[in-house]
N, C-alpha and C. Protein backbone atom coordinates (compact mmCIF):
# COMPACT_ATOMS: atom_id res chain seq x y z
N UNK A 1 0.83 -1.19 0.00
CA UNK A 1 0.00 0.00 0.00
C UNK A 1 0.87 1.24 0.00
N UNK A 2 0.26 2.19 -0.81
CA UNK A 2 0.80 3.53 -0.94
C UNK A 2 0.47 4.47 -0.14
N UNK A 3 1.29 5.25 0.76
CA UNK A 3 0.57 6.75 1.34
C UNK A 3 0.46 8.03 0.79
N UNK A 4 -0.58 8.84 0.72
CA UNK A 4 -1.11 9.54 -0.15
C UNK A 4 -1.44 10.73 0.47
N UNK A 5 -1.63 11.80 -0.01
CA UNK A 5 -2.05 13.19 0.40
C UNK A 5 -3.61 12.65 0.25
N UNK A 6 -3.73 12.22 1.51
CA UNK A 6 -5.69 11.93 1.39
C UNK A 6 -5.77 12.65 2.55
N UNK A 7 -7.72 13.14 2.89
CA UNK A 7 -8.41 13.26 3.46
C UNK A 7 -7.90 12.61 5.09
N UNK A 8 -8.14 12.83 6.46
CA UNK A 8 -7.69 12.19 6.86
C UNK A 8 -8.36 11.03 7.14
N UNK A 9 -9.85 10.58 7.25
CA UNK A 9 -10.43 9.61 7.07
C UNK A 9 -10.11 8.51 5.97
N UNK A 10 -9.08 8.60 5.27
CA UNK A 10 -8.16 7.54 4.04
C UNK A 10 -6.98 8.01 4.21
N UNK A 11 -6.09 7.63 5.00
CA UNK A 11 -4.69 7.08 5.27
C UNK A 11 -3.43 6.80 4.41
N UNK A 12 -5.03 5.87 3.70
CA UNK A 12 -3.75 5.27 2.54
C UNK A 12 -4.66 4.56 1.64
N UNK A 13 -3.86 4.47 0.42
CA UNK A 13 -4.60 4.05 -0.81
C UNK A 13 -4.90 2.44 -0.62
N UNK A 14 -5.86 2.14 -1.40
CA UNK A 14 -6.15 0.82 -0.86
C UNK A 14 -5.59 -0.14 -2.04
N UNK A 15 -5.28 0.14 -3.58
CA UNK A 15 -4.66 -0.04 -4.35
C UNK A 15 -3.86 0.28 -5.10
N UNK A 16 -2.23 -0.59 -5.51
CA UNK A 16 -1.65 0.16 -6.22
C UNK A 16 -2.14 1.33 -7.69
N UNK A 17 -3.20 1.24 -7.97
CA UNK A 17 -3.60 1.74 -9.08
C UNK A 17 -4.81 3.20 -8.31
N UNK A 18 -4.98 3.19 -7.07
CA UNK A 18 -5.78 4.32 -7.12
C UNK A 18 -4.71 5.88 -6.91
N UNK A 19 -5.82 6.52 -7.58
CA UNK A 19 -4.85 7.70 -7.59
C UNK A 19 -5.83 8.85 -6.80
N UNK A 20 -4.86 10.04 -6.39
CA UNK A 20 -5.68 11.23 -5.94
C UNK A 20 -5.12 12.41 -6.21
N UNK A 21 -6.30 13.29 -6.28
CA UNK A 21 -5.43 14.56 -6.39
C UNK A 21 -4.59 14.77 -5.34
N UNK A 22 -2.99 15.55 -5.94
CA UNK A 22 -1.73 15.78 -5.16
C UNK A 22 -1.86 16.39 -4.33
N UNK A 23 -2.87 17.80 -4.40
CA UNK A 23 -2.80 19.12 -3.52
C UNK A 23 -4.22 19.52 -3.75
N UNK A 24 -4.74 20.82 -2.72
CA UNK A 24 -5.52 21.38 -3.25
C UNK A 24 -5.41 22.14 -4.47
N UNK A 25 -3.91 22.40 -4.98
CA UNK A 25 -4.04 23.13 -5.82
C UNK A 25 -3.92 22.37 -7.19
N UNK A 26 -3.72 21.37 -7.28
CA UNK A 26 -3.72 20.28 -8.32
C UNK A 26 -5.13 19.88 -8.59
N UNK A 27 -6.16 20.25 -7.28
CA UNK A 27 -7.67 19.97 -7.05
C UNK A 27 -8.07 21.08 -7.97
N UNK A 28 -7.89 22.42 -7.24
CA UNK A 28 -8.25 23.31 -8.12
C UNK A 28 -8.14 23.71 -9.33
N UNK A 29 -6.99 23.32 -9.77
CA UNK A 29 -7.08 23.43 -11.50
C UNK A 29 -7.36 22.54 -11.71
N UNK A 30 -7.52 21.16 -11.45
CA UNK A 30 -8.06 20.76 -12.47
C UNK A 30 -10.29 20.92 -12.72
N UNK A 31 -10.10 21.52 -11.61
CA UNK A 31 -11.99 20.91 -11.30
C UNK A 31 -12.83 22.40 -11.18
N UNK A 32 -11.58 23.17 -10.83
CA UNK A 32 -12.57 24.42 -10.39
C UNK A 32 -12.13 25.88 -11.17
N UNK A 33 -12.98 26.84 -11.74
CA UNK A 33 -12.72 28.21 -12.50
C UNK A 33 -12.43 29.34 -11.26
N UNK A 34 -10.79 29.76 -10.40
CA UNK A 34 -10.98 31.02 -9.89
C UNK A 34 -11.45 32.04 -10.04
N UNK A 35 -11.87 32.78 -9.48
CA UNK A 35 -12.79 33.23 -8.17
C UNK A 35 -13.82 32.92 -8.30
N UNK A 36 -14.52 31.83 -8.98
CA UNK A 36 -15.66 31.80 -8.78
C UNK A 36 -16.31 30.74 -7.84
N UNK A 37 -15.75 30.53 -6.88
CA UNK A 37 -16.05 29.80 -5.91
C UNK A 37 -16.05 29.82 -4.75
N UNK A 38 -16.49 29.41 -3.30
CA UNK A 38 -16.36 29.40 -2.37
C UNK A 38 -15.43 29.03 -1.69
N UNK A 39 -14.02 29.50 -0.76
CA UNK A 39 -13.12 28.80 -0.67
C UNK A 39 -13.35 27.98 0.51
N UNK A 40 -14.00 28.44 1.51
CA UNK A 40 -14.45 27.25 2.58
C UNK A 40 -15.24 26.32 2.03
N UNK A 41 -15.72 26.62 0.70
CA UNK A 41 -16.38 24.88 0.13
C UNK A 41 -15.61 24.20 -0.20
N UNK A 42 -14.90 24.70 -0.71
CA UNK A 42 -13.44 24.12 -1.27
C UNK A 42 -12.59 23.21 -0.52
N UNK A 43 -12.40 23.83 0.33
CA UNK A 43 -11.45 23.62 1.55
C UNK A 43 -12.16 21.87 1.91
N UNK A 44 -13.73 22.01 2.38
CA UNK A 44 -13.99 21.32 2.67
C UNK A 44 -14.35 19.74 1.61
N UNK A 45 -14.81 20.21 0.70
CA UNK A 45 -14.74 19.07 -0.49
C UNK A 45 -13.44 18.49 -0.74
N UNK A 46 -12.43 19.41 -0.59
CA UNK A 46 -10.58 18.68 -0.82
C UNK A 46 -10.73 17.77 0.70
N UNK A 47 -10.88 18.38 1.32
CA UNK A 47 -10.58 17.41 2.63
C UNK A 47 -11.32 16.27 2.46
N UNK A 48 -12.81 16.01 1.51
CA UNK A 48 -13.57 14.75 1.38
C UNK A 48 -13.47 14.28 -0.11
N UNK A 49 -11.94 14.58 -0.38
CA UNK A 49 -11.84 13.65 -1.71
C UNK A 49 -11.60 12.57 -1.71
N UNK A 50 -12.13 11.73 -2.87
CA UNK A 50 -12.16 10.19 -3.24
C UNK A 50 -10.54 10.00 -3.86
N UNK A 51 -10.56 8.48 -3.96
CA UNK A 51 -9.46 8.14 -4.45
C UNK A 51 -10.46 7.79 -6.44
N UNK A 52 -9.90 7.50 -7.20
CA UNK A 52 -9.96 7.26 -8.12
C UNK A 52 -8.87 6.29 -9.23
N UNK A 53 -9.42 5.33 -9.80
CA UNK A 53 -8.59 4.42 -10.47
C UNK A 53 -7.46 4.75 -11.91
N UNK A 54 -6.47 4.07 -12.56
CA UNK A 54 -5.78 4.76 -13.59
C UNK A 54 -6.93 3.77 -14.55
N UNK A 55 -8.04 2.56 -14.40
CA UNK A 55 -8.60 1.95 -14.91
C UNK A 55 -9.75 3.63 -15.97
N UNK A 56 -9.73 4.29 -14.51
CA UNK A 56 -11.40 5.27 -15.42
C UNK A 56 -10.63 5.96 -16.05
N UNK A 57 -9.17 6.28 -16.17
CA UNK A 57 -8.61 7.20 -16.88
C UNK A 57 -8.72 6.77 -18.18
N UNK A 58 -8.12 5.08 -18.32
CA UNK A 58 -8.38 4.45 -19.79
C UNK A 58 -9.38 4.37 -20.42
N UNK A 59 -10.36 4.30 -19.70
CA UNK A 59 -11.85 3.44 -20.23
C UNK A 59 -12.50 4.72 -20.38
N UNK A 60 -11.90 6.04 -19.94
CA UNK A 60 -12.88 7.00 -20.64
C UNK A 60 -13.25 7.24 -21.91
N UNK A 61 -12.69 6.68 -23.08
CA UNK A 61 -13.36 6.99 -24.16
C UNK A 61 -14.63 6.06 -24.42
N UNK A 62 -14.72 5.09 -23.64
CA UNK A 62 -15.68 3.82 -23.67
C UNK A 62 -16.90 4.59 -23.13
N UNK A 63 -16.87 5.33 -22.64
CA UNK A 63 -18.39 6.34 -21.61
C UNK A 63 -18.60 7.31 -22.82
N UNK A 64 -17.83 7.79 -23.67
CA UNK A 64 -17.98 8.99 -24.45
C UNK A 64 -18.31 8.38 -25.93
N UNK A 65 -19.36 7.73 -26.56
CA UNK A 65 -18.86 7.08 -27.57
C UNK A 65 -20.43 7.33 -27.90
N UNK A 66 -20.53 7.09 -29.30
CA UNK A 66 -22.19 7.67 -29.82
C UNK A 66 -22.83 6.84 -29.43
N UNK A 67 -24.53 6.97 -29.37
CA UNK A 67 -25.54 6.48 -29.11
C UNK A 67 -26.54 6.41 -29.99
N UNK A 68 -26.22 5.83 -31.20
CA UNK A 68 -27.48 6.50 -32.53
C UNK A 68 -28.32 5.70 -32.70
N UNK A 69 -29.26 4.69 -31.39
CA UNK A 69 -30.14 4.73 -31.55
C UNK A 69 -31.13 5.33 -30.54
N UNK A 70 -30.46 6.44 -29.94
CA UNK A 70 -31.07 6.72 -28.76
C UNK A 70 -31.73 7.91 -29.43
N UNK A 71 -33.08 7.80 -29.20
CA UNK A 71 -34.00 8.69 -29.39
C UNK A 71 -34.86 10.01 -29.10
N UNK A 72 -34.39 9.93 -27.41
CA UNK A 72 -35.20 10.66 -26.68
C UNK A 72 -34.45 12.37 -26.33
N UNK A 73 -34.73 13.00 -25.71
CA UNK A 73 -34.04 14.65 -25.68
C UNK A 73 -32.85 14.10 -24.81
N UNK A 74 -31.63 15.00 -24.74
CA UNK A 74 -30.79 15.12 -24.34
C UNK A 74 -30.07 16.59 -24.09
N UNK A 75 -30.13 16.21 -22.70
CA UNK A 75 -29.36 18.00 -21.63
C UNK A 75 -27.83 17.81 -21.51
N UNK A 76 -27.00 18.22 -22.31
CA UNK A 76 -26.01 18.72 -22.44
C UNK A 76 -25.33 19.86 -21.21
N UNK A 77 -24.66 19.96 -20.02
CA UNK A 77 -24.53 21.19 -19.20
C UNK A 77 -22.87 21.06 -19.06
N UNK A 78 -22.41 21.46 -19.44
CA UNK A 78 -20.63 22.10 -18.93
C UNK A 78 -20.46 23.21 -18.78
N UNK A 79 -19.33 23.34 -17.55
CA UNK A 79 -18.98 24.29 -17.17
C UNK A 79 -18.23 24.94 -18.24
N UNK A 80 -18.24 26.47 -18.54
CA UNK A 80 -17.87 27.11 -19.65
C UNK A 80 -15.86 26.83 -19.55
N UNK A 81 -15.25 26.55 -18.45
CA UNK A 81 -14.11 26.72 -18.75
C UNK A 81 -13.48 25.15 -17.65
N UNK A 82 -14.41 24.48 -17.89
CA UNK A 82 -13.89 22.94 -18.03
C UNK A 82 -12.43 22.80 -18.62
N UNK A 83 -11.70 21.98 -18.12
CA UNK A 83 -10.22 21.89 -17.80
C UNK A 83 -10.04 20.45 -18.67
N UNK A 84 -10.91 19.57 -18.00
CA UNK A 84 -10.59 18.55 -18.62
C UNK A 84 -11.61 18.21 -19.44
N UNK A 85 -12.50 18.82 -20.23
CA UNK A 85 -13.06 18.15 -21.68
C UNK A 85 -13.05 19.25 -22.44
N UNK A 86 -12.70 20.70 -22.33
CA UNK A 86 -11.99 21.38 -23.29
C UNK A 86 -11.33 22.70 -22.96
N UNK A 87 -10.13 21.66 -22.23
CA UNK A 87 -8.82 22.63 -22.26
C UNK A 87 -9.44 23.84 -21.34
N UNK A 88 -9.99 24.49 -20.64
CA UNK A 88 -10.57 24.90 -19.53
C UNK A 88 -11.20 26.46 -20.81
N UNK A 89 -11.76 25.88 -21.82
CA UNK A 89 -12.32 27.06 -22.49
C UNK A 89 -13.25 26.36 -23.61
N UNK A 90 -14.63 26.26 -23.01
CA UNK A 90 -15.46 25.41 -23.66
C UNK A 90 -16.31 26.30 -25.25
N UNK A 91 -15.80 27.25 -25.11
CA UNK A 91 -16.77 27.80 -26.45
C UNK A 91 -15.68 27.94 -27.86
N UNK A 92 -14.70 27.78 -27.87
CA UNK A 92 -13.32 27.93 -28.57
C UNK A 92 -12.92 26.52 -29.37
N UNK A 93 -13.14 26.52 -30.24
CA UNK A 93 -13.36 27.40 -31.33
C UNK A 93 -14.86 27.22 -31.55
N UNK A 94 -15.23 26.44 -30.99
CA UNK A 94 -17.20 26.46 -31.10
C UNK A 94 -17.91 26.33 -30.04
N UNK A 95 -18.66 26.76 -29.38
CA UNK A 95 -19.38 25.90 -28.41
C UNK A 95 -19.13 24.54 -28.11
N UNK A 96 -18.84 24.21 -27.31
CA UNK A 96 -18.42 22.34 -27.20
C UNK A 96 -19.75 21.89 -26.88
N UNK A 97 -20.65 22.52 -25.60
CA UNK A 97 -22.41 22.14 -25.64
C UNK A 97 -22.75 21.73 -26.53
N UNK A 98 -22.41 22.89 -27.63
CA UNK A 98 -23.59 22.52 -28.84
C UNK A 98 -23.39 21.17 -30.00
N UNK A 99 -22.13 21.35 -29.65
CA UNK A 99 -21.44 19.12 -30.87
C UNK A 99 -21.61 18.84 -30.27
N UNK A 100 -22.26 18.15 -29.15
CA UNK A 100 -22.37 17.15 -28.33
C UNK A 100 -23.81 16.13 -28.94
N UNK A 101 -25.41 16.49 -28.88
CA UNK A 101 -25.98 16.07 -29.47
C UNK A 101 -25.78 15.22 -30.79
N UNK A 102 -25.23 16.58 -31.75
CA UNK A 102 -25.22 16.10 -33.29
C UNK A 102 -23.91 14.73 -33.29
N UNK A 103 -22.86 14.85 -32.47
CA UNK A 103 -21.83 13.88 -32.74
C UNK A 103 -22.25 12.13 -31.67
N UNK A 104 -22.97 12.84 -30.74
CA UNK A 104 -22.98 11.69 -29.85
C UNK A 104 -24.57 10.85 -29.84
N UNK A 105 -25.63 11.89 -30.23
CA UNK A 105 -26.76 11.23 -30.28
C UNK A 105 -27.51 12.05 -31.53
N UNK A 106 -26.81 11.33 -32.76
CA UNK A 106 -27.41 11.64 -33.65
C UNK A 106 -29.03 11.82 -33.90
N UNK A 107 -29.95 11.02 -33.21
CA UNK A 107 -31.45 10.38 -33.65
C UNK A 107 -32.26 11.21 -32.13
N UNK A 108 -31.42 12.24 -31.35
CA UNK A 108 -32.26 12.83 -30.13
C UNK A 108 -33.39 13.44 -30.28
N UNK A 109 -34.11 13.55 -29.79
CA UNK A 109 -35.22 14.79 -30.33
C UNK A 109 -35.03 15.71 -30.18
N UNK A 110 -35.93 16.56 -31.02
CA UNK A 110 -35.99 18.19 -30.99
C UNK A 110 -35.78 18.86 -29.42
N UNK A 111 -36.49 17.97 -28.55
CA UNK A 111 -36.13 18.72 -27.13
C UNK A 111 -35.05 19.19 -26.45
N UNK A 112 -34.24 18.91 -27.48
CA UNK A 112 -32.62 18.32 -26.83
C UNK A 112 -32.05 19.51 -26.48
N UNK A 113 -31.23 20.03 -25.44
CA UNK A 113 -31.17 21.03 -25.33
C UNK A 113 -29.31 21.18 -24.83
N UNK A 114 -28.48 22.80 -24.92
CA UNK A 114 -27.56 22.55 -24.21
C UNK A 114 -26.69 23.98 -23.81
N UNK A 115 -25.96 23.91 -23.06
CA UNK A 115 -25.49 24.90 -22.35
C UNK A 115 -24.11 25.30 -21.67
N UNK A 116 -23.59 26.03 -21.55
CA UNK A 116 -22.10 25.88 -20.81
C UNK A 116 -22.30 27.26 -19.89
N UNK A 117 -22.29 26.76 -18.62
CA UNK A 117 -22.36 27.71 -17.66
C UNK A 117 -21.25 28.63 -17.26
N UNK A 118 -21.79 29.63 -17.70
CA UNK A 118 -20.83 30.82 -17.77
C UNK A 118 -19.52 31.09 -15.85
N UNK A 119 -18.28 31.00 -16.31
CA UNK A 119 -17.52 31.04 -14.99
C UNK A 119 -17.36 29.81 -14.51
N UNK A 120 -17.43 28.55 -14.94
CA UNK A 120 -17.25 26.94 -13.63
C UNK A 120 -16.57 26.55 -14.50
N UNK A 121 -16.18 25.70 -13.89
CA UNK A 121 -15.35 24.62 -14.01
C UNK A 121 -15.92 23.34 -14.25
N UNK A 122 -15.02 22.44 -14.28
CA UNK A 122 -15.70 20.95 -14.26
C UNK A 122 -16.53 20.42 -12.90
N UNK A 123 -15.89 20.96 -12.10
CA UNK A 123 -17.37 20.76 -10.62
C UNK A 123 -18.10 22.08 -11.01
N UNK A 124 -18.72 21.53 -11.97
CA UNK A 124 -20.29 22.44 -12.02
C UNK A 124 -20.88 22.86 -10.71
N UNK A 125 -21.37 21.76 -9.76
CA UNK A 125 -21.82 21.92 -8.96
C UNK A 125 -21.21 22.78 -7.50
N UNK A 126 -20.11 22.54 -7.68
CA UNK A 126 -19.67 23.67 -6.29
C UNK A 126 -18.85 24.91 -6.52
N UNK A 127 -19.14 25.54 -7.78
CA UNK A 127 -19.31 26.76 -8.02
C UNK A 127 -20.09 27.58 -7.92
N UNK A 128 -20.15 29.16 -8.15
CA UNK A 128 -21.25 30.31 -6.99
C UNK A 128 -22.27 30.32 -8.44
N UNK A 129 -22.04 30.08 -9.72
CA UNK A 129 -23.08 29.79 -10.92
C UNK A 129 -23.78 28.50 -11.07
N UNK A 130 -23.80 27.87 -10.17
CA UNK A 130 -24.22 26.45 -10.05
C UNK A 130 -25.96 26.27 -10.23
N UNK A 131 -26.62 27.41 -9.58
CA UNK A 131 -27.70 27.80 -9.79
C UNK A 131 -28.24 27.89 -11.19
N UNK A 132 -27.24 28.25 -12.13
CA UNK A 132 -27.88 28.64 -13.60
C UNK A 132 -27.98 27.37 -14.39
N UNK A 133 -26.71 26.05 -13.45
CA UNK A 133 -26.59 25.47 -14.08
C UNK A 133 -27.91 24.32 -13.79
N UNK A 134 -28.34 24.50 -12.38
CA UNK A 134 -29.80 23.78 -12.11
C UNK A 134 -31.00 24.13 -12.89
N UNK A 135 -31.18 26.01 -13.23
CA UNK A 135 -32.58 26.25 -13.65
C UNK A 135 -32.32 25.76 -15.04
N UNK A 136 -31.17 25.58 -15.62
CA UNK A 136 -30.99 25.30 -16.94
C UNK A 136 -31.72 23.66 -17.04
N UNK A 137 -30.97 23.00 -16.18
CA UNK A 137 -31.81 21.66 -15.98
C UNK A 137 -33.02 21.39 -15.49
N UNK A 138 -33.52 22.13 -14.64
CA UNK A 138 -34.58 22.27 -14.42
C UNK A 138 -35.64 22.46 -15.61
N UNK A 139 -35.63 23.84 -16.41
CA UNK A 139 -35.90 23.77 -17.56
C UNK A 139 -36.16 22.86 -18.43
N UNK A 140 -35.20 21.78 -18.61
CA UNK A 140 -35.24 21.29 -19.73
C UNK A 140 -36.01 20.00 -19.29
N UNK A 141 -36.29 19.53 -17.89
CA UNK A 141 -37.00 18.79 -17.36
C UNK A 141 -38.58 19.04 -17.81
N UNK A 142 -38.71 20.17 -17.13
CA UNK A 142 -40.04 20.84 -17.98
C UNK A 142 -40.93 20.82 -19.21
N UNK A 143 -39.64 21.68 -20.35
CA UNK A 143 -40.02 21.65 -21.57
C UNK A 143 -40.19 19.81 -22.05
N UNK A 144 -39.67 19.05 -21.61
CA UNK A 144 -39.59 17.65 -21.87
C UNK A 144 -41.06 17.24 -21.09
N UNK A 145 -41.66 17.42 -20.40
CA UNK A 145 -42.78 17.05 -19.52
C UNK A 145 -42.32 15.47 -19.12
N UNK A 146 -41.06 15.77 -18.35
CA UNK A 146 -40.60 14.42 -17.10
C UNK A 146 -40.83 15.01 -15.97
């Protein structure tokens, strides 16, 4: 077993293959857009980070791969300056939201909707725009009548 900059409730890695972020600041770039966040949230989410495998690093293109017979609407939401699915600047050279449908679910319906929340990062969720990124989903829950 390996010892690790973990949380102190994880000690130590439980396999040679799990990995964690190094630092908070290795946390923060990769997951979060400065200043737009809370730093006591911060603080506290680094202190309750997971370990993670080099297995999901490989097999990520296996999660990202088209779906063309999937039919139904599809909500698209990234953070506008996402780090790790485009280079932490999601509208450059196109909207990245908006290829997502046409490349990944060719056959979606018209409902399909999508968005990149202006200021976040890849933790959408514990950024201070996180809100836009709910009514956006919220929304599209709606217009879909789920």
């Amino acid at each position: 077993m390996s010892f690790c900059n973990c949380p102190s409730s994880t000690k130590q890695l439980t396999q040679v293959t799990d990995l964690v972020t190094d630092s908070p600041i290795s946390n923060s770039f990769a997951f979060y857009r400065y200043p737009n966040f809370d730093s006591n949230l911060f603080y506290t989410l680094d202190g309750q980070k997971q370990t993670y495998s080099i297995g999901e690093i490989l097999t990520l293109t296996s999660i990202v791969a088209k779906a063309p017979a999937f039919t139904g609407p599809v909500d698209v939401v990234i953070g506008q300056n996402d780090l790790i699915f485009c280079q932490a600047d999601c509208l450059t050279p196109v909207e990245q939201s908006a290829q997502v449908v046409p490349a990944l679910f060719p056959a979606a319906s018209a409902g399909s909707q999508h968005y990149s929340v202006p200021g976040v990062g890849h933790a959408v969720n514990s950024h201070y725009n996180a809100t836009l990124a709910f009514k956006q989903m919220i929304s599209f829950l709606k217009t879909n009548n789920f």
